[in-house]
PDB file of N, CA and C in Angstrom:
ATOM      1  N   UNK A   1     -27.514  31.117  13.219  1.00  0.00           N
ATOM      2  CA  UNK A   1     -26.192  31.031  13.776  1.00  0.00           C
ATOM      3  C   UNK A   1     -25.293  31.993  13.006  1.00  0.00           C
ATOM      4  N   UNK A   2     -24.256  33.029  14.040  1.00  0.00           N
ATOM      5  CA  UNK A   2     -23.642  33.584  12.995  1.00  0.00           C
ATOM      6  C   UNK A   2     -22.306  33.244  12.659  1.00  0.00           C
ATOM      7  N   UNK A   3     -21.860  33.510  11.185  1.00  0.00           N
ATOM      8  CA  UNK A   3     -20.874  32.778  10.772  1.00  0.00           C
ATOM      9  C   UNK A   3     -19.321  32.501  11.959  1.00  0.00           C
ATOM     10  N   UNK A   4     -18.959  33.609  12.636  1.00  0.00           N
ATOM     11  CA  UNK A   4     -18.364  33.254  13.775  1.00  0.00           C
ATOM     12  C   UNK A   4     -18.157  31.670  14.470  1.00  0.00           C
ATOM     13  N   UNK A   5     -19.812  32.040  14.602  1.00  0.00           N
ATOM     14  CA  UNK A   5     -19.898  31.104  15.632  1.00  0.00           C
ATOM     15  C   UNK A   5     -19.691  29.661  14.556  1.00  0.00           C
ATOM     16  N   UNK A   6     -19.714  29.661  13.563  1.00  0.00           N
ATOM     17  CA  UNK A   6     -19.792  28.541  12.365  1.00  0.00           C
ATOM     18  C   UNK A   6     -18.496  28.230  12.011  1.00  0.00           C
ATOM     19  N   UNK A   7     -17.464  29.208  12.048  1.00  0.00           N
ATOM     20  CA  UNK A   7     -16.218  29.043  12.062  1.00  0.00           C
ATOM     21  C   UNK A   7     -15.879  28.263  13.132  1.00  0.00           C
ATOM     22  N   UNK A   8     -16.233  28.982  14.228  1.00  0.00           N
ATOM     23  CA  UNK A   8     -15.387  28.389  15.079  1.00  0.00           C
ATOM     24  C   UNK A   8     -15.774  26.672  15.691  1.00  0.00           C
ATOM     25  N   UNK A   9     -17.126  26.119  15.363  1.00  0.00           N
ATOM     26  CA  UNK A   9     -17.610  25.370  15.315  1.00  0.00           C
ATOM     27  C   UNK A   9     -16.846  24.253  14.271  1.00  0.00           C
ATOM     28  N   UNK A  10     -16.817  24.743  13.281  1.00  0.00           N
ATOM     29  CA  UNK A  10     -15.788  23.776  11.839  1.00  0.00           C
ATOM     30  C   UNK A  10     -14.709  23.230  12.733  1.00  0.00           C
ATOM     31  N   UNK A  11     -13.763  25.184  12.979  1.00  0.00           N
ATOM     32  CA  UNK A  11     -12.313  24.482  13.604  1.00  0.00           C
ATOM     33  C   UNK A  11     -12.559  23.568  14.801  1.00  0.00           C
ATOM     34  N   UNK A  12     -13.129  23.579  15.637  1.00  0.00           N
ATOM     35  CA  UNK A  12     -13.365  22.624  17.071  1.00  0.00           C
ATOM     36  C   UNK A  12     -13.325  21.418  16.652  1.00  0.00           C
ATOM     37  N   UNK A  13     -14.439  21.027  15.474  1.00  0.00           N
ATOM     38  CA  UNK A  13     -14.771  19.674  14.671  1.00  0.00           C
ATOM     39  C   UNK A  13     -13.410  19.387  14.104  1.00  0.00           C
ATOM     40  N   UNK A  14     -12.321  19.708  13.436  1.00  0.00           N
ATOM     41  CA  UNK A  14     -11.305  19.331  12.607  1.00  0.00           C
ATOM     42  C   UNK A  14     -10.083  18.480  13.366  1.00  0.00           C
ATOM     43  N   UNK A  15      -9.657  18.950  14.358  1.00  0.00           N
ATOM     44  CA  UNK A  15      -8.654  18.615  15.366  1.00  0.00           C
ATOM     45  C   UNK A  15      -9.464  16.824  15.375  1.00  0.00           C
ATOM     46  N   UNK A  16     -10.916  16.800  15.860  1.00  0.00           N
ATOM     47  CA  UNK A  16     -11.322  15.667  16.316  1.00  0.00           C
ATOM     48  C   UNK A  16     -11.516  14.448  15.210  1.00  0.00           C
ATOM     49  N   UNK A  17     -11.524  15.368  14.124  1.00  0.00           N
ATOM     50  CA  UNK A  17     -11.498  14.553  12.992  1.00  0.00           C
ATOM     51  C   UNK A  17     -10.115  14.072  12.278  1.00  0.00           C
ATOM     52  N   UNK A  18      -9.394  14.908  12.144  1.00  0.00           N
ATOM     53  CA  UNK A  18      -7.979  14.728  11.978  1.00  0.00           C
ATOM     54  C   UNK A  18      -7.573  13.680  13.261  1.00  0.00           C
ATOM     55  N   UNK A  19      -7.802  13.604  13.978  1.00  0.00           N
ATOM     56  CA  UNK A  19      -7.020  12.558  15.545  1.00  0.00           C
ATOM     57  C   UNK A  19      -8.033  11.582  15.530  1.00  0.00           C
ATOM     58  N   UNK A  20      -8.795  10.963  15.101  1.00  0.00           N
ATOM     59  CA  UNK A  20      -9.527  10.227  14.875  1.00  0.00           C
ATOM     60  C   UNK A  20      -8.917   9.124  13.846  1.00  0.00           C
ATOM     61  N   UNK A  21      -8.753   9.949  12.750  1.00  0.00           N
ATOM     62  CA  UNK A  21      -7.834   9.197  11.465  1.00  0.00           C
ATOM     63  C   UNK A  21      -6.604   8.749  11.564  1.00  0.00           C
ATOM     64  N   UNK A  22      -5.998   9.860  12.830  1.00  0.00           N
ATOM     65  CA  UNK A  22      -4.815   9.085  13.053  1.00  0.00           C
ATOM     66  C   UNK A  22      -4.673   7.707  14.535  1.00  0.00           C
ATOM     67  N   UNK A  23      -5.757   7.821  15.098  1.00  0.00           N
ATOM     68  CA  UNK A  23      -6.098   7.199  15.684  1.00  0.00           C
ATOM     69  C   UNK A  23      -5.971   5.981  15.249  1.00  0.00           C
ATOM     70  N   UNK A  24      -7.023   6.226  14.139  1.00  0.00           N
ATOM     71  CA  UNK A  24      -7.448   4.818  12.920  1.00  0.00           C
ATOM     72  C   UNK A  24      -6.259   4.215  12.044  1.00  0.00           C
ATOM     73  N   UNK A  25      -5.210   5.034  11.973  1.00  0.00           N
ATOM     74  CA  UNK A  25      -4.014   4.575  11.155  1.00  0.00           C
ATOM     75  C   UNK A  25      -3.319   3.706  11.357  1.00  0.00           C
ATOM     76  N   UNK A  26      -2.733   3.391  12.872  1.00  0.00           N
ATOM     77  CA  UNK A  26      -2.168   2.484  13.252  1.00  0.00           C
ATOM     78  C   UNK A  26      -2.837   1.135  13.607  1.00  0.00           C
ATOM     79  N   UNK A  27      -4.231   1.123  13.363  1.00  0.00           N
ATOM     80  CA  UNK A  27      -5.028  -0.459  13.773  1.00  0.00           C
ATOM     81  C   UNK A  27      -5.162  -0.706  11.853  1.00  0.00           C
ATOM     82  N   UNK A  28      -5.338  -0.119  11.055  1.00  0.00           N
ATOM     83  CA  UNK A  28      -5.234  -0.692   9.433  1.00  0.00           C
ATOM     84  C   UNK A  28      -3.762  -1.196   9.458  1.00  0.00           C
ATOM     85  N   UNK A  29      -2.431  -0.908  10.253  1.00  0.00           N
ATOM     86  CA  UNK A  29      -1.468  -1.469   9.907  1.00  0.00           C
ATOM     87  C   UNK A  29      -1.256  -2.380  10.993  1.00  0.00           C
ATOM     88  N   UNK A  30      -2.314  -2.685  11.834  1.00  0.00           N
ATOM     89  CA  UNK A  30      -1.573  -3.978  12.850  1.00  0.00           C
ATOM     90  C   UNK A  30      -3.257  -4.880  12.188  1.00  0.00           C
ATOM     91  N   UNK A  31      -3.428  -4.668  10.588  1.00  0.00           N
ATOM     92  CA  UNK A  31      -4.090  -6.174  10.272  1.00  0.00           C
ATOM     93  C   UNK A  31      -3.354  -7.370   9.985  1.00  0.00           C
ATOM     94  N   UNK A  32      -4.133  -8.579  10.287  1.00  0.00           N
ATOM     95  CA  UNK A  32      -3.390  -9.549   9.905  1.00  0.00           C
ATOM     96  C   UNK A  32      -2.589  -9.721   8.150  1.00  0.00           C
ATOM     97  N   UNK A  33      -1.340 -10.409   8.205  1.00  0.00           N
ATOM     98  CA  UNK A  33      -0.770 -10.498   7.076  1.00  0.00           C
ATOM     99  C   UNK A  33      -1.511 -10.963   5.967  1.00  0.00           C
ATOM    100  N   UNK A  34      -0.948 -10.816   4.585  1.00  0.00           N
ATOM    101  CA  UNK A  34      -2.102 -11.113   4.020  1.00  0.00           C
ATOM    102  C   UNK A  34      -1.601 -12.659   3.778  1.00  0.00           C
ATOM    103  N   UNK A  35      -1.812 -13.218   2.995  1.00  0.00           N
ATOM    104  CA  UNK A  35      -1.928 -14.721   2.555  1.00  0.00           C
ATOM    105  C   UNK A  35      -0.762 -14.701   1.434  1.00  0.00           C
ATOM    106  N   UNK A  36       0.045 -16.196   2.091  1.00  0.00           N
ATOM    107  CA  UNK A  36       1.646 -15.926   0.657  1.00  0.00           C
ATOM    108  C   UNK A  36       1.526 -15.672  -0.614  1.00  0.00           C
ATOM    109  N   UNK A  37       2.141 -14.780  -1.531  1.00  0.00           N
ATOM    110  CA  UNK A  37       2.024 -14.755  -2.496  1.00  0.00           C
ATOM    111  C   UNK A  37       1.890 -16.033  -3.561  1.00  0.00           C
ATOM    112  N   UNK A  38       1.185 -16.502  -4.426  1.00  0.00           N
ATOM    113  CA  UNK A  38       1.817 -17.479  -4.820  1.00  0.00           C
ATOM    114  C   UNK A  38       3.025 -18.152  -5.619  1.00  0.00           C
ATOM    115  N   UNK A  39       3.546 -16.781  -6.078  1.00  0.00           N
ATOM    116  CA  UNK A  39       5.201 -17.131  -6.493  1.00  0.00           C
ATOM    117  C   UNK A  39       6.358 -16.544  -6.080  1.00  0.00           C
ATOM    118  N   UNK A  40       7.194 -17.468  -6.046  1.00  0.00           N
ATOM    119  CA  UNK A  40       8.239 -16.630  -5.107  1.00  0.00           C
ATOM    120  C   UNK A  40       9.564 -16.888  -6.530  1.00  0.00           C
ATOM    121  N   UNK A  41      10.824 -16.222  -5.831  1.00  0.00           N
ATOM    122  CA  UNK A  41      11.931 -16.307  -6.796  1.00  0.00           C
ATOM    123  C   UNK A  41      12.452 -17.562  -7.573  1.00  0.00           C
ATOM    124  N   UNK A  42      11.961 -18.390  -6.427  1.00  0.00           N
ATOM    125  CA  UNK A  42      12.570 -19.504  -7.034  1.00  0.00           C
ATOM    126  C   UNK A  42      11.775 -20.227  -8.234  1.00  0.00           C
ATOM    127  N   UNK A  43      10.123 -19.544  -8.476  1.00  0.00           N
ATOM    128  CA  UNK A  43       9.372 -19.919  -9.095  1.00  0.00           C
ATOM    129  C   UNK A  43       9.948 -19.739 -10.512  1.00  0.00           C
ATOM    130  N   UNK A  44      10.267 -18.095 -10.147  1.00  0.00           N
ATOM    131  CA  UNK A  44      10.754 -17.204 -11.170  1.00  0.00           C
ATOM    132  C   UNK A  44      11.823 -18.016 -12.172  1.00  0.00           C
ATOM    133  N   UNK A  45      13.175 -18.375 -11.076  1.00  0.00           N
ATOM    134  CA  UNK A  45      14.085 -18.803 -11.462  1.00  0.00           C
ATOM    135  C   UNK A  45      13.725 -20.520 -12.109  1.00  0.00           C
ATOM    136  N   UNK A  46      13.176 -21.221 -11.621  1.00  0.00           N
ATOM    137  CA  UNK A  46      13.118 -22.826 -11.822  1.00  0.00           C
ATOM    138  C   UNK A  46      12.152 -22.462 -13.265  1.00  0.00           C
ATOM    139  N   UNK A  47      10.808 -21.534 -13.657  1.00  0.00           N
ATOM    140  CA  UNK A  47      10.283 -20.833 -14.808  1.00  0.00           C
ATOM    141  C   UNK A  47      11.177 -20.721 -15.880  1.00  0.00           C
ATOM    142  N   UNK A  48      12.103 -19.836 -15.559  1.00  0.00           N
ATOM    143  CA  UNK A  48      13.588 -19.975 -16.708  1.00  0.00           C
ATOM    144  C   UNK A  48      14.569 -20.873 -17.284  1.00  0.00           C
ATOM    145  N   UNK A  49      14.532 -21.700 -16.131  1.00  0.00           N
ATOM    146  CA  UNK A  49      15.517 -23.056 -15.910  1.00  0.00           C
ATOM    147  C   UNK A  49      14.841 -23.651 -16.710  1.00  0.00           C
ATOM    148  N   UNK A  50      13.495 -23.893 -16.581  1.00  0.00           N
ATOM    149  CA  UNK A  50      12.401 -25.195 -17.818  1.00  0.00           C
ATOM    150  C   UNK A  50      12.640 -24.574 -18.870  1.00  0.00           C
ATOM    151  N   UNK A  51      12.716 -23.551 -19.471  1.00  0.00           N
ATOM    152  CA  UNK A  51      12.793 -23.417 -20.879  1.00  0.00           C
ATOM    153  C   UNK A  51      14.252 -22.999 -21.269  1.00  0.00           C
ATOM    154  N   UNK A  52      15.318 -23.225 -20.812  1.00  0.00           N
ATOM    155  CA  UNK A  52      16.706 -23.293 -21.283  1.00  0.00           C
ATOM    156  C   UNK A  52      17.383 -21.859 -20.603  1.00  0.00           C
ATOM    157  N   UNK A  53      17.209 -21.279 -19.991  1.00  0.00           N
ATOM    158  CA  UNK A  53      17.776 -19.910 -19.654  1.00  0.00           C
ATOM    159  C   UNK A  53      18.051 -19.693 -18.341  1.00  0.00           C
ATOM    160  N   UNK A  54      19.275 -19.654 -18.052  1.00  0.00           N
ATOM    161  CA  UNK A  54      20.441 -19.942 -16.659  1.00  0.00           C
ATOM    162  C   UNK A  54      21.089 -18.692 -16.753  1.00  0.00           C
ATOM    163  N   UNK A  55      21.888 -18.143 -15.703  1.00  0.00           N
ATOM    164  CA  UNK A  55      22.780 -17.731 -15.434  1.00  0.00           C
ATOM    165  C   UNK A  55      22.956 -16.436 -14.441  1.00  0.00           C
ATOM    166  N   UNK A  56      24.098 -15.850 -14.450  1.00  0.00           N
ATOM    167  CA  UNK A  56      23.791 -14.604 -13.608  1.00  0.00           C
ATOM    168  C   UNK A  56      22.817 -13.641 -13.434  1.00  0.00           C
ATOM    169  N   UNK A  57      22.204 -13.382 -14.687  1.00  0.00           N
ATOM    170  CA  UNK A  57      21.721 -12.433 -15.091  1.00  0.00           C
ATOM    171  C   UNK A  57      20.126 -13.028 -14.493  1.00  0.00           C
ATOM    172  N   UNK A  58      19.878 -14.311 -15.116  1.00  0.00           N
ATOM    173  CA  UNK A  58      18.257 -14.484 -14.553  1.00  0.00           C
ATOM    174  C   UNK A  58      18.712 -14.761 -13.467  1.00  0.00           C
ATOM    175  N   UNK A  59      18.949 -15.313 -12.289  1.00  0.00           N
ATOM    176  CA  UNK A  59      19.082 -15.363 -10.889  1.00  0.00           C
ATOM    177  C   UNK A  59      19.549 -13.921 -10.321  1.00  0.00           C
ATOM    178  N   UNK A  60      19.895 -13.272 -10.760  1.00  0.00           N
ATOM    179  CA  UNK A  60      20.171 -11.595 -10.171  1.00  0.00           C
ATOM    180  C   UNK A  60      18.443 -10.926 -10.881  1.00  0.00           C
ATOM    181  N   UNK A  61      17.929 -10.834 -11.992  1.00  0.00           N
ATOM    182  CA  UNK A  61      16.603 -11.119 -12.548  1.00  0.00           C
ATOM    183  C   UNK A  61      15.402 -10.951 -11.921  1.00  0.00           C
ATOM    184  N   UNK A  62      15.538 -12.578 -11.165  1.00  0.00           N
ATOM    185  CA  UNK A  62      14.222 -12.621 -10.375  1.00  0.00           C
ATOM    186  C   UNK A  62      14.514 -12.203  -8.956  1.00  0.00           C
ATOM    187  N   UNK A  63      16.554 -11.795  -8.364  1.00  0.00           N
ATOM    188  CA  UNK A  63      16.179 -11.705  -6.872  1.00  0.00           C
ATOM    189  C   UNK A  63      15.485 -10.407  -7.097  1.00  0.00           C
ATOM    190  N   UNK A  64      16.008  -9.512  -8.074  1.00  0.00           N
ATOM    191  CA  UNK A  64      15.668  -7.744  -8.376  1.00  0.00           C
ATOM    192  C   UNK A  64      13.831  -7.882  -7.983  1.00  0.00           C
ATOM    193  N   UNK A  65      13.243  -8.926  -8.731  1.00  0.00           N
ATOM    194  CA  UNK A  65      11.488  -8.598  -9.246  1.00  0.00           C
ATOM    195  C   UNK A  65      11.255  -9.261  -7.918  1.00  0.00           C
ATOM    196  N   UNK A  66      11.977  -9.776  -6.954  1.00  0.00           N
ATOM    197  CA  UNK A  66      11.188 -10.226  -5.767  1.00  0.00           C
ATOM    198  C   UNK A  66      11.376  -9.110  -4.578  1.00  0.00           C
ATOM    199  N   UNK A  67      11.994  -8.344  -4.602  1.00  0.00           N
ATOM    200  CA  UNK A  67      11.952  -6.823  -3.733  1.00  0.00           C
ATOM    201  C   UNK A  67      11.049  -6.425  -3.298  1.00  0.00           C
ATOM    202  N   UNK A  68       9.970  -5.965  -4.368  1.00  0.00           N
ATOM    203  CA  UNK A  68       8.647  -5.309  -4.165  1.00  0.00           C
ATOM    204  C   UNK A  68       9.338  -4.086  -4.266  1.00  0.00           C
ATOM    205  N   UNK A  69       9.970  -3.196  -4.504  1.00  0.00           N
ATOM    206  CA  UNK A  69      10.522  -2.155  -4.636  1.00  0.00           C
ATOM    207  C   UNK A  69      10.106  -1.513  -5.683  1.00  0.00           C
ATOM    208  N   UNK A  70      10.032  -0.225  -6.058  1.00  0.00           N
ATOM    209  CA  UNK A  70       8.971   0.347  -6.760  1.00  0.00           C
ATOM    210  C   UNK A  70       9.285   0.112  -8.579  1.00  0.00           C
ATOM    211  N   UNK A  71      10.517  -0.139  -8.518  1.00  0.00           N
ATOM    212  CA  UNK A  71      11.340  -0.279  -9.752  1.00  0.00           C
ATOM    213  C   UNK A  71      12.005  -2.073 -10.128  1.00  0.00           C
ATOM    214  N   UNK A  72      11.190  -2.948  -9.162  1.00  0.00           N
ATOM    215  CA  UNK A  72      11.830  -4.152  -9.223  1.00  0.00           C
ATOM    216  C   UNK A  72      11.170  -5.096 -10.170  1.00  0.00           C
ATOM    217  N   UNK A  73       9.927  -4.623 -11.297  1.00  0.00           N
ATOM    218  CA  UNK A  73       9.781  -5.373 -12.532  1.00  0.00           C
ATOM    219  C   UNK A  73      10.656  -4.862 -13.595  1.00  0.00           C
ATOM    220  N   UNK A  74      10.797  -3.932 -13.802  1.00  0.00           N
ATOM    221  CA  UNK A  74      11.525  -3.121 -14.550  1.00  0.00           C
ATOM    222  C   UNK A  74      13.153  -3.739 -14.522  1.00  0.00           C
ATOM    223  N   UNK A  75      13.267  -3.581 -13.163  1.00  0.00           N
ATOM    224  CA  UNK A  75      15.020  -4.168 -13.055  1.00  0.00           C
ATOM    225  C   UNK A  75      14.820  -5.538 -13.153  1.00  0.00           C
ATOM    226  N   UNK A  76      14.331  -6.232 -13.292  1.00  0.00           N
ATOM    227  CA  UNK A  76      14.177  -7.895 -13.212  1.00  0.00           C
ATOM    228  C   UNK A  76      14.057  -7.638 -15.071  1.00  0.00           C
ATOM    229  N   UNK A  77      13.113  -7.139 -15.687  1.00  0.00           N
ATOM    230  CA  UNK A  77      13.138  -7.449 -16.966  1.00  0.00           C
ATOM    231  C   UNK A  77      14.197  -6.678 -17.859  1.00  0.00           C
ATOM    232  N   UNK A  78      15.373  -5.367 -16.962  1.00  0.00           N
ATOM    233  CA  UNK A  78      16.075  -5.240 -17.860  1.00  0.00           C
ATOM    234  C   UNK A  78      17.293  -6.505 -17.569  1.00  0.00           C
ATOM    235  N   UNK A  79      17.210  -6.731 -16.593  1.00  0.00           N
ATOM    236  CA  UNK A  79      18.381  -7.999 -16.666  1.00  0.00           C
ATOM    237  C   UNK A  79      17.989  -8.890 -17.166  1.00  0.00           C
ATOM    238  N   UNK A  80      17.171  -9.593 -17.584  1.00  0.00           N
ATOM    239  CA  UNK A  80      16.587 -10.867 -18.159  1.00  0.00           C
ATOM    240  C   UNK A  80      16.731 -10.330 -19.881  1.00  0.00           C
ATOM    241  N   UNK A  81      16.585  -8.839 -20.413  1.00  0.00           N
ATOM    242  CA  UNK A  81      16.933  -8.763 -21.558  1.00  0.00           C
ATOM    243  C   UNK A  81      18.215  -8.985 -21.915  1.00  0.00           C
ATOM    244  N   UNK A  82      19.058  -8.299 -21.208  1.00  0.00           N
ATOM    245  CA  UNK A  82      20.363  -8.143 -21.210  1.00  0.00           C
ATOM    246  C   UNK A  82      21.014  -9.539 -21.524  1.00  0.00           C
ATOM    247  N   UNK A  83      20.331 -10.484 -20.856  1.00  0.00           N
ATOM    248  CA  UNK A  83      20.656 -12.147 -21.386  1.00  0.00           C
ATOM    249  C   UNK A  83      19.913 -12.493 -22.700  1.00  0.00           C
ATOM    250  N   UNK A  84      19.102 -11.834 -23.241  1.00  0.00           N
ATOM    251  CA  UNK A  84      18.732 -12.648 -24.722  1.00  0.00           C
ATOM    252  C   UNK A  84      17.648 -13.004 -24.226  1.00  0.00           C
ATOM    253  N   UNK A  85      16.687 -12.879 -23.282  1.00  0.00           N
ATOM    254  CA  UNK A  85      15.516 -13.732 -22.942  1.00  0.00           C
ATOM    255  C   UNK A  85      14.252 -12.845 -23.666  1.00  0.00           C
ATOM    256  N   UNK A  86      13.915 -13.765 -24.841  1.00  0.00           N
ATOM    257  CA  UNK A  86      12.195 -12.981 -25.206  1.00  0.00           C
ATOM    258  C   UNK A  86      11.396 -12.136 -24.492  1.00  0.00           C
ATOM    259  N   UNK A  87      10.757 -11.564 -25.255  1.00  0.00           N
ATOM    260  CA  UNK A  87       9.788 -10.474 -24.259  1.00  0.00           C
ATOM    261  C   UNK A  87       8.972 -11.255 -23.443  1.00  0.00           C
ATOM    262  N   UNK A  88       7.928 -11.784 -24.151  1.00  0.00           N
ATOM    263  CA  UNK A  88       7.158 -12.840 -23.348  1.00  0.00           C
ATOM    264  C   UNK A  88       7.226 -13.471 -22.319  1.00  0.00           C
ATOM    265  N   UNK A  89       8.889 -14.356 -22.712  1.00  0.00           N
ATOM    266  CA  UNK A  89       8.976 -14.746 -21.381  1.00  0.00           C
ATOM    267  C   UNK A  89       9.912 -14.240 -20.235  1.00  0.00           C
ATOM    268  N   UNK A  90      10.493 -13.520 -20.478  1.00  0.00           N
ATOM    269  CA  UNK A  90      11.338 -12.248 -19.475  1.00  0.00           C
ATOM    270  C   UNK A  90       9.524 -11.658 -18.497  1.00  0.00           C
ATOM    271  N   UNK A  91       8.850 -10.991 -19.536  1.00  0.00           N
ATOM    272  CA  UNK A  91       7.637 -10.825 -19.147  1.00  0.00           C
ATOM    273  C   UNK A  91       6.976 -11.424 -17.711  1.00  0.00           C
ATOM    274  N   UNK A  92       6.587 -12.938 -17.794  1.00  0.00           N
ATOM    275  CA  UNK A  92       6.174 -13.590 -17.514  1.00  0.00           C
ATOM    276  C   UNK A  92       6.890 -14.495 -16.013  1.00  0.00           C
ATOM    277  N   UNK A  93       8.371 -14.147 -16.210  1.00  0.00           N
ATOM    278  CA  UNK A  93       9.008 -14.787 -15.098  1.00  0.00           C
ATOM    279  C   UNK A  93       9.386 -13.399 -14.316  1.00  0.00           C
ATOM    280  N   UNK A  94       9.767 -12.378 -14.518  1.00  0.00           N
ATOM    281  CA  UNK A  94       9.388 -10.726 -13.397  1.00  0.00           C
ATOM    282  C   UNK A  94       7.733 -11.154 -13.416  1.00  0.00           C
ATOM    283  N   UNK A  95       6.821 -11.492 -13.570  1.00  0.00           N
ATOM    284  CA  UNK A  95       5.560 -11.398 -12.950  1.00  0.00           C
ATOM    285  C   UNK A  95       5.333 -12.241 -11.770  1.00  0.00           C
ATOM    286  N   UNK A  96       6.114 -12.943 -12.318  1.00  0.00           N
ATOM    287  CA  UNK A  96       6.765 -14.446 -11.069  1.00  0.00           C
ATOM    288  C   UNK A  96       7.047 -14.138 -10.233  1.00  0.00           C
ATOM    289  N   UNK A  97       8.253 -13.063 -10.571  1.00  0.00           N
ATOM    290  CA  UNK A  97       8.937 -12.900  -9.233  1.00  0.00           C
ATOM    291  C   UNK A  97       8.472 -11.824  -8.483  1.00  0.00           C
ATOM    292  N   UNK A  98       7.465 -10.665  -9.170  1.00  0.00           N
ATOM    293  CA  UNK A  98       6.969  -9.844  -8.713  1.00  0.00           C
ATOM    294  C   UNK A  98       5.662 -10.130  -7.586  1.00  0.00           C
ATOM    295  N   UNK A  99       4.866 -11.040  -7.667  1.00  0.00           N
ATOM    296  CA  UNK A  99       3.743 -11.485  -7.079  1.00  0.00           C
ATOM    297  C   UNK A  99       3.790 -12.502  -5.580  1.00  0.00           C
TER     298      UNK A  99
END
C-alpha cells in the first residue's frame, strides 16, 4: 500500500473515531447519580458543635467545604482557623463537609 493511500486511510478513520467519543460523551453523563455522600454540612457543623466550637465562622466553614468547588476545603479550613479551631479538628470537619 502506498503511503498516500495510508494517509488518507488514517484521516477517513479519525473523523469516525473522534464522533464516536463524542457520541459516547453524553451517555457517561446521563449515568445514574451516584449514592449520597455520607456527610453533609450539617454533619460538619453539629461535628463542631460536640466539641465546643460555634459561630459565624464554622457555619460559613462548613457551608464553603460543602460547594464541591475546587477551592472549598481550603476555604472551609481557612475560616475554621480564623476562629481558633485546631488543625486536626478544622481538618476533620472540612472533610465533613467536603464528602
Amino acid at each position: 500500500m502506498r503511503l498516500s493511500r495510508r494517509i488518507a486511510a488514517a484521516t477517513a478513520v479519525l473523523p469516525l473515531l473522534l464522533g464516536g467519543a463524542l457520541l459516547a460523551a453524553p451517555a457517561a453523563h446521563a449515568a445514574p447519580a451516584a449514592a449520597p455522600a455520607p456527610f453533609t454540612t450539617a454533619d460538619c457543623y453539629s461535628y463542631l458543635s460536640g466539641l465546643g466550637y460555634g459561630g459565624i465562622y464554622s457555619s460559613a466553614g462548613c457551608l464553603a467545604g460543602s460547594t464541591h468547588l475546587p477551592l472549598a476545603y481550603e476555604t472551609c479550613y481557612e475560616l475554621l482557623f480564623l476562629q481558633g479551631i485546631p488543625v486536626a479538628i478544622a481538618d476533620e470537619a472540612c472533610r465533613r463537609a467536603a464528602l
